[in-house]
PDB file of N, CA and C in Angstrom:
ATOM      1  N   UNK A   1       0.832  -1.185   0.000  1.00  0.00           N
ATOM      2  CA  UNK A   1       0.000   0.000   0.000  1.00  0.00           C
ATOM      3  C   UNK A   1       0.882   1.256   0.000  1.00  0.00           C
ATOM      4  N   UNK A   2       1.517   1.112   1.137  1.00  0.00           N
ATOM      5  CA  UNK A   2       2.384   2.218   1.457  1.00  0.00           C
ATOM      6  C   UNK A   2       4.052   2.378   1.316  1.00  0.00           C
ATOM      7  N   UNK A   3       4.878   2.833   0.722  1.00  0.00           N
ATOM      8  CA  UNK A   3       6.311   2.331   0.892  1.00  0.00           C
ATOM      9  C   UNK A   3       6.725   3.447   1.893  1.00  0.00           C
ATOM     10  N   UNK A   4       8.184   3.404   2.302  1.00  0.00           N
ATOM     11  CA  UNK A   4       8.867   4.007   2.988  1.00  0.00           C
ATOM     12  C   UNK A   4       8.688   5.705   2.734  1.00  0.00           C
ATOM     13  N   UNK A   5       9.086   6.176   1.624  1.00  0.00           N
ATOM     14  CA  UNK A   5       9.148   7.878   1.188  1.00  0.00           C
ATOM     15  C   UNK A   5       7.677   8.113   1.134  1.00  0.00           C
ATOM     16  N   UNK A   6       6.515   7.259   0.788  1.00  0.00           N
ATOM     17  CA  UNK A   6       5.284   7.991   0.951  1.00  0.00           C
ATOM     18  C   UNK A   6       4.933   8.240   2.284  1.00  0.00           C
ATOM     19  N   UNK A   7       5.250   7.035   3.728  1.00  0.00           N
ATOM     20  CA  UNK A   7       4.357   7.540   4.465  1.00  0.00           C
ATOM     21  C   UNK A   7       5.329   8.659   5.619  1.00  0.00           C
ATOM     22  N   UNK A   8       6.665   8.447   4.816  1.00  0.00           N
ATOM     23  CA  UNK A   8       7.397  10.131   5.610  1.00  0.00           C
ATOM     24  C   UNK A   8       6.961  11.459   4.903  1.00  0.00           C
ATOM     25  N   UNK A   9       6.542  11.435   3.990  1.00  0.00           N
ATOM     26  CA  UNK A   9       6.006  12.662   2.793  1.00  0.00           C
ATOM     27  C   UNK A   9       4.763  12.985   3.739  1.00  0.00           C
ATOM     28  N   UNK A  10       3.614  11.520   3.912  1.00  0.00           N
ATOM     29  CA  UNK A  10       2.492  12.155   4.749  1.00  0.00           C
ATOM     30  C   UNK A  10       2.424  12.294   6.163  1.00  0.00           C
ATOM     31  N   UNK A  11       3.511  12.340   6.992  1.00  0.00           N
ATOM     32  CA  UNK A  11       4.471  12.444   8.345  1.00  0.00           C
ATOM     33  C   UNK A  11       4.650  14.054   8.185  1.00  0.00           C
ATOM     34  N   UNK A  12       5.417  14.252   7.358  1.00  0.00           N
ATOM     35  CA  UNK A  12       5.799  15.386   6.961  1.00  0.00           C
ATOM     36  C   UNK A  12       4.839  16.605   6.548  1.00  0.00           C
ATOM     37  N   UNK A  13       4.107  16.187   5.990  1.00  0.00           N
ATOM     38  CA  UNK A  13       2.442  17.021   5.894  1.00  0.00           C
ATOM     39  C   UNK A  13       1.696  17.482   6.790  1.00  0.00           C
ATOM     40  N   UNK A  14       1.361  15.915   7.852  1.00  0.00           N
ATOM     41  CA  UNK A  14       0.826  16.280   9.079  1.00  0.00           C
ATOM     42  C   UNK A  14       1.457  17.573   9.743  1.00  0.00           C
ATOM     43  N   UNK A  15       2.614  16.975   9.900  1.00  0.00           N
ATOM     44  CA  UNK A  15       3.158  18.129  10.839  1.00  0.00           C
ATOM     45  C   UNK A  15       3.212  20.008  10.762  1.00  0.00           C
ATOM     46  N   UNK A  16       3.225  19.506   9.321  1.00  0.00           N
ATOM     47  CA  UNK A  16       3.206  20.770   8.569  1.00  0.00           C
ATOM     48  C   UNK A  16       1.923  21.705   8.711  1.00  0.00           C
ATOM     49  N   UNK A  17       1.040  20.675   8.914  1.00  0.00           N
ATOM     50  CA  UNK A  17      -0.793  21.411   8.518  1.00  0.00           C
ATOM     51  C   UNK A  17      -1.613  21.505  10.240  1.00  0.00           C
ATOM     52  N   UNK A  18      -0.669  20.805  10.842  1.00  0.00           N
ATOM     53  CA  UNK A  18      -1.157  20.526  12.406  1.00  0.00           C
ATOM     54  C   UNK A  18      -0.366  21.544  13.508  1.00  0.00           C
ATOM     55  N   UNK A  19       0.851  21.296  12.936  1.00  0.00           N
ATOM     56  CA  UNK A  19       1.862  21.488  14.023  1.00  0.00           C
ATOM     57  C   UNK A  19       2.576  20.985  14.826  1.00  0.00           C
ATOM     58  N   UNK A  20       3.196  21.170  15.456  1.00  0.00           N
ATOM     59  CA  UNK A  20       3.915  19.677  16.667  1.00  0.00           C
ATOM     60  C   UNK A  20       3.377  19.842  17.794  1.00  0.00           C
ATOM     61  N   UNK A  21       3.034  20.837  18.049  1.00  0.00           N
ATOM     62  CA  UNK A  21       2.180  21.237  19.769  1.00  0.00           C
ATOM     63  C   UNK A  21       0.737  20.752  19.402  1.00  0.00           C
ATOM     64  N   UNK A  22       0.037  20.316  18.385  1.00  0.00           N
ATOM     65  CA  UNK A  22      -1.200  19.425  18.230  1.00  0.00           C
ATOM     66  C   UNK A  22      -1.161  18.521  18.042  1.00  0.00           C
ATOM     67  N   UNK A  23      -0.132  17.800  17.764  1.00  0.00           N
ATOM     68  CA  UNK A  23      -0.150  16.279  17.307  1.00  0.00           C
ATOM     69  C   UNK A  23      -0.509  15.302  18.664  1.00  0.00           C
ATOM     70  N   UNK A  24      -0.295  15.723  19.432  1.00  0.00           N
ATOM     71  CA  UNK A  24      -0.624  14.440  20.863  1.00  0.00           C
ATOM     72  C   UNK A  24      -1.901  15.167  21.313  1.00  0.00           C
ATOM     73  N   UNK A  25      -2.396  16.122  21.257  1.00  0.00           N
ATOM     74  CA  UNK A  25      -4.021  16.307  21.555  1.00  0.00           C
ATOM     75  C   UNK A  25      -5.036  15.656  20.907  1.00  0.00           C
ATOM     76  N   UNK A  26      -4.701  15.424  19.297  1.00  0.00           N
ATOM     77  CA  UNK A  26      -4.999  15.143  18.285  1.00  0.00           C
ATOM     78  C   UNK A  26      -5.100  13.584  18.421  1.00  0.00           C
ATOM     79  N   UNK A  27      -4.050  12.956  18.692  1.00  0.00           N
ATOM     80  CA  UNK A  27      -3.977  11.448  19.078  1.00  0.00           C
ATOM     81  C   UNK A  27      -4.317  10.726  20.029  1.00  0.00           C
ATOM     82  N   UNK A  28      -4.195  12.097  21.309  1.00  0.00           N
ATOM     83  CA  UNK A  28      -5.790  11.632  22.252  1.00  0.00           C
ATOM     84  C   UNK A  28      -6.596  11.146  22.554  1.00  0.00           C
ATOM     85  N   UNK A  29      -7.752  12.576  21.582  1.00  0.00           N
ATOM     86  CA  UNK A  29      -8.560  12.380  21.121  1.00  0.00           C
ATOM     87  C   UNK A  29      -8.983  11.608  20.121  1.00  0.00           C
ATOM     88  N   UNK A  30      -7.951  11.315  19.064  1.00  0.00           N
ATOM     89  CA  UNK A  30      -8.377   9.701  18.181  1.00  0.00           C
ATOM     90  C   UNK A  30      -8.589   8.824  19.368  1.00  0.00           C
ATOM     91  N   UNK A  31      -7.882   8.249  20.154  1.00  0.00           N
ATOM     92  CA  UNK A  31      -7.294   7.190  21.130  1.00  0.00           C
ATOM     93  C   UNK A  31      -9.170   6.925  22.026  1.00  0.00           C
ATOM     94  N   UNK A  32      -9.569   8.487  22.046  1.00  0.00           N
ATOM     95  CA  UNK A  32     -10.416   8.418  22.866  1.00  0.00           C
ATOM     96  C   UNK A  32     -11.771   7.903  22.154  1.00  0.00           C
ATOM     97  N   UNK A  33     -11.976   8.473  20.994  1.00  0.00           N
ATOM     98  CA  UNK A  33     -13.147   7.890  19.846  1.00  0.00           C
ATOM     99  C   UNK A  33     -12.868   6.641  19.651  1.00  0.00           C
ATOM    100  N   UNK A  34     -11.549   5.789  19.560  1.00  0.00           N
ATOM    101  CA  UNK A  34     -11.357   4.965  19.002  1.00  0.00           C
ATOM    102  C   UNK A  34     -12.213   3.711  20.106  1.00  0.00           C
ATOM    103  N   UNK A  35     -11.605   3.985  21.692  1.00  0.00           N
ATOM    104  CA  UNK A  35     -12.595   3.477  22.679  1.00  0.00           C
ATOM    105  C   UNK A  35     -13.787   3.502  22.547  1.00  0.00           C
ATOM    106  N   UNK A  36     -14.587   4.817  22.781  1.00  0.00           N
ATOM    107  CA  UNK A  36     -15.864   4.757  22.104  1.00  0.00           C
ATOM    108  C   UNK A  36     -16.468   4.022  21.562  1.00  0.00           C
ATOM    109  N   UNK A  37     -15.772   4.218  20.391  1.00  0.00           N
ATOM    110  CA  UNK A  37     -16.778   3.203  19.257  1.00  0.00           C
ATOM    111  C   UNK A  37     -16.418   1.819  19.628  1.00  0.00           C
ATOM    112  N   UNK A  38     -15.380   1.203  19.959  1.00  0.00           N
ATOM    113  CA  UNK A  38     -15.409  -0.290  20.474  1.00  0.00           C
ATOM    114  C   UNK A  38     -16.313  -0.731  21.413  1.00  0.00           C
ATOM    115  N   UNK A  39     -16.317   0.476  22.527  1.00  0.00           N
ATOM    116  CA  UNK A  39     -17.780  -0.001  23.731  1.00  0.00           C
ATOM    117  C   UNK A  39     -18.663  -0.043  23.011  1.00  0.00           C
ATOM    118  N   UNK A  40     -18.974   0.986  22.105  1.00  0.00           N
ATOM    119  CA  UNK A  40     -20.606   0.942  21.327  1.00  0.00           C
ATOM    120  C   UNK A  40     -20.632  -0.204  20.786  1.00  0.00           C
ATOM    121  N   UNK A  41     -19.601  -0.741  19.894  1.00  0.00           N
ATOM    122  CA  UNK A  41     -19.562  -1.973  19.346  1.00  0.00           C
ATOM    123  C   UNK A  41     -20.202  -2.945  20.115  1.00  0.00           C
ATOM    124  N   UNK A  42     -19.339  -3.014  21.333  1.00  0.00           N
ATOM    125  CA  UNK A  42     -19.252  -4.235  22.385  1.00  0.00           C
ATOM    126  C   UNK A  42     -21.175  -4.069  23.101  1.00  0.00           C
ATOM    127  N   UNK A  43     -21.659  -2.937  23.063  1.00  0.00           N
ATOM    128  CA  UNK A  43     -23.196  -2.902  23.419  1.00  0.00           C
ATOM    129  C   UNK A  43     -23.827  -3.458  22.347  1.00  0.00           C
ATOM    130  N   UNK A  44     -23.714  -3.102  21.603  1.00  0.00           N
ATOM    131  CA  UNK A  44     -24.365  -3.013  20.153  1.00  0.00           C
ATOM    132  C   UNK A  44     -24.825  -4.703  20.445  1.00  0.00           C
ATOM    133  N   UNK A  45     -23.266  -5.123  19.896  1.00  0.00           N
ATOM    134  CA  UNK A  45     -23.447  -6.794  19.897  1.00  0.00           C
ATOM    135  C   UNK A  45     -24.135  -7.601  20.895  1.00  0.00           C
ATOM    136  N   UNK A  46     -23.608  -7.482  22.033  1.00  0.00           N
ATOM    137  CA  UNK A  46     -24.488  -7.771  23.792  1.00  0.00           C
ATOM    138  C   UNK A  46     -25.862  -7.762  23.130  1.00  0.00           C
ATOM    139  N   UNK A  47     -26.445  -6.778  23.119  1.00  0.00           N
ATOM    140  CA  UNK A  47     -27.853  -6.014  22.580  1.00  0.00           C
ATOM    141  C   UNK A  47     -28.637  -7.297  21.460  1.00  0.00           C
ATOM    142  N   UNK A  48     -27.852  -7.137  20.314  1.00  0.00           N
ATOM    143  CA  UNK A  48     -28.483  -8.476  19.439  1.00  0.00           C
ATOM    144  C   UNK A  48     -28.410  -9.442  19.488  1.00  0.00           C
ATOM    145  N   UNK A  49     -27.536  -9.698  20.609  1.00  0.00           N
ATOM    146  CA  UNK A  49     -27.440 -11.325  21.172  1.00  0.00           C
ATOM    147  C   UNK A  49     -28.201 -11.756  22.320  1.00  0.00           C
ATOM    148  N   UNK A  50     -28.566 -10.504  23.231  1.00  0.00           N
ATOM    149  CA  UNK A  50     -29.786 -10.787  23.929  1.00  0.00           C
ATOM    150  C   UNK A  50     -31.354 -10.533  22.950  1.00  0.00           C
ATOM    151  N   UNK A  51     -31.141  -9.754  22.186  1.00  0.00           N
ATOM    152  CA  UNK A  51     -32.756  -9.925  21.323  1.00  0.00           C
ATOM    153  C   UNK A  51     -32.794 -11.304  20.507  1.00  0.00           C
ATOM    154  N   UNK A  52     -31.477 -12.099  20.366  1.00  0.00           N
ATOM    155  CA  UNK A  52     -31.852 -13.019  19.710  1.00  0.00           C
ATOM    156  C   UNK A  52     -32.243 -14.771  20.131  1.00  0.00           C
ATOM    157  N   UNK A  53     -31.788 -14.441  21.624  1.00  0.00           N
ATOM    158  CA  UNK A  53     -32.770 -15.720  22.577  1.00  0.00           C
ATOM    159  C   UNK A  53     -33.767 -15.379  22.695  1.00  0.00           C
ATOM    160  N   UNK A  54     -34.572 -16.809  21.594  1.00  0.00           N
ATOM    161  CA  UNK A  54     -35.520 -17.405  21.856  1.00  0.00           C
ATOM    162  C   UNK A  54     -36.427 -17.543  23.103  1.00  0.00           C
ATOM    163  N   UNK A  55     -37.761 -16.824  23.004  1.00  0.00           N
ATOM    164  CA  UNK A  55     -38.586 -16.683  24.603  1.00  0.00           C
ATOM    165  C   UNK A  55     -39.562 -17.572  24.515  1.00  0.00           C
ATOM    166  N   UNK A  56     -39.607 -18.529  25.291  1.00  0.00           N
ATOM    167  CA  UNK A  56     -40.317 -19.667  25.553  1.00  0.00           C
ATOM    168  C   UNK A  56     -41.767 -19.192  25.933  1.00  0.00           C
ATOM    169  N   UNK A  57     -43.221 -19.582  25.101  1.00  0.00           N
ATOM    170  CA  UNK A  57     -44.456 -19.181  25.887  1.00  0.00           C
ATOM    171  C   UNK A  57     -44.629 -20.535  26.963  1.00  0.00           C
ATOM    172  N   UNK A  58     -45.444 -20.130  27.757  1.00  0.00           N
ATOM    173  CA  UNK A  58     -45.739 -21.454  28.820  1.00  0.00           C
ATOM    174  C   UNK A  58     -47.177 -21.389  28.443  1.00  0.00           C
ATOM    175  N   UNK A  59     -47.495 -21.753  27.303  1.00  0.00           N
ATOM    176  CA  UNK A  59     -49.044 -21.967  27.171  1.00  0.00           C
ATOM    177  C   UNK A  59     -49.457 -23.469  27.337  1.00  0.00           C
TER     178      UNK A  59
END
C-alpha cells in the first residue's frame, strides 16, 4: 500500500498542517473515539445477542 518515502512525505504534511504542539491532543482524542466506538460496538453486539434468545411461551 504504502512504501517508505510515501508515508514520511504524509508524516511530513501532518506536521506541517497541524503542528507539533497538536499532534498528541490530536492522538488523544483519536485514542479516545477509538474506545468509544469499540464499547458501542461491544453494546451493540451484547444487545443483538440478547434480542436473539428465543422466549419460551408457557401456554
Amino acid at each position: 500500500m504504502f512504501n517508505g518515502p510515501e508515508i514520511w512525505i504524509i508524516i511530513l504534511l501532518v506536521v506541517v498542517l497541524f503542528g507539533g504542539n497538536r499532534l498528541p491532543k490530536i492522538a488523544r482524542n483519536l485514542g479516545k473515539a477509538q474506545s468509544e466506538l469499540k464499547k458501542g460496538l461491544a453494546e451493540g453486539i451484547a444487545e443483538s445477542k440478547k434480542d436473539e434468545t428465543p422466549k419460551t411461551d408457557s401456554n
